[in-house]
Protein backbone atom coordinates (compact mmCIF):
# COMPACT_ATOMS: atom_id res chain seq x y z
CA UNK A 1 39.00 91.47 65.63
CA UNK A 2 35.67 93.29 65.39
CA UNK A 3 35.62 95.43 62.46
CA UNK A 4 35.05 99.17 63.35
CA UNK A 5 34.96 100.18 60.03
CA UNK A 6 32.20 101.26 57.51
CA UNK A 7 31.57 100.84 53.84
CA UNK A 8 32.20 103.76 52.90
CA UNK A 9 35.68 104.13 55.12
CA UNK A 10 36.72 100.89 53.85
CA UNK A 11 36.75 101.47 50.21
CA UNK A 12 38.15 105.16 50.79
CA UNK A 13 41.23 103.62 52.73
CA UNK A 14 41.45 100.50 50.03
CA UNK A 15 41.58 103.20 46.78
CA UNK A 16 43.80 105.61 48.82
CA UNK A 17 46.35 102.52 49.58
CA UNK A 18 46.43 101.16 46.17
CA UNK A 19 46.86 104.82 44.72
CA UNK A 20 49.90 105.64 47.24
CA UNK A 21 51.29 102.48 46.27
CA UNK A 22 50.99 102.91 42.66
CA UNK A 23 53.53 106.04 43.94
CA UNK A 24 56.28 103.59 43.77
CA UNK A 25 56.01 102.03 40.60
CA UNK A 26 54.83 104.60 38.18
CA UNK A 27 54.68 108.16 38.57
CA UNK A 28 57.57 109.50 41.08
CA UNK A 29 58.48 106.33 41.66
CA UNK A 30 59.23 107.79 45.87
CA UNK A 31 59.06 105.07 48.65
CA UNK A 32 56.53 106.85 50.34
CA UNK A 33 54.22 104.66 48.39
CA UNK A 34 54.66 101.79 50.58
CA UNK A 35 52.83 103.95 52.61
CA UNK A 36 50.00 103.07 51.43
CA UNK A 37 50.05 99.55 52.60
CA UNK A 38 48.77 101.24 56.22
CA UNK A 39 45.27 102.10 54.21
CA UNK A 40 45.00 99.40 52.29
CA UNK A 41 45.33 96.97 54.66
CA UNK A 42 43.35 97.87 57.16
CA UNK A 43 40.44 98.64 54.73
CA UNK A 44 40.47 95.05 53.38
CA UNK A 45 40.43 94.10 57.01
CA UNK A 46 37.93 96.28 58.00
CA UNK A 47 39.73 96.99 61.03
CA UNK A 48 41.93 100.31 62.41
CA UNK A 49 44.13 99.94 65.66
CA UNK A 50 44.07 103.77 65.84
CA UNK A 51 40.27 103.23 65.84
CA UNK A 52 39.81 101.18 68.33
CA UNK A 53 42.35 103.39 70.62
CA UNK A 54 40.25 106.40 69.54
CA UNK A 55 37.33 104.93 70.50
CA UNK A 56 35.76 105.29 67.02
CA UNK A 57 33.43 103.42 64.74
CA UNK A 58 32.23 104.11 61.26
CA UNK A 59 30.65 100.60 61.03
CA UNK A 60 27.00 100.91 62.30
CA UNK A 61 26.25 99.00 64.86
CA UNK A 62 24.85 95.61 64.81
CA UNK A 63 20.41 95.58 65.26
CA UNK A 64 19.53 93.32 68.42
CA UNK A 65 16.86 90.81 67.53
């Protein structure tokens, strides 16, 4: 999987999961924390399906030598 997603994106999506799934042990306690595992996952992967359907890209693309 080519990653399609930036820096930035990536650690947005990561915080946002881990935050959503803090929903579900403290706080509310709601299950739509687990929820966040959508985010956080595919910010540690570096890689969104919807993306890539989209056609989007926040990762910049790669210099040719």
């Amino acid at each position: 999987m080519p990653r399609n997603e930036g820096l930035i994106d990536r650690v947005l999506r990561t915080v946002l999961g881990l935050g959503l799934l803090a929903l579900v042990f403290v706080g509310p306690q709601t299950p739509w924390g687990w929820v966040g595992l959508v985010p956080l996952v595919t910010g540690l992967a570096g890689f969104c399906p919807l993306y890539r359907v989209l056609g989007l890209r926040t990762c910049p693309m790669p210099q040719a030598k």
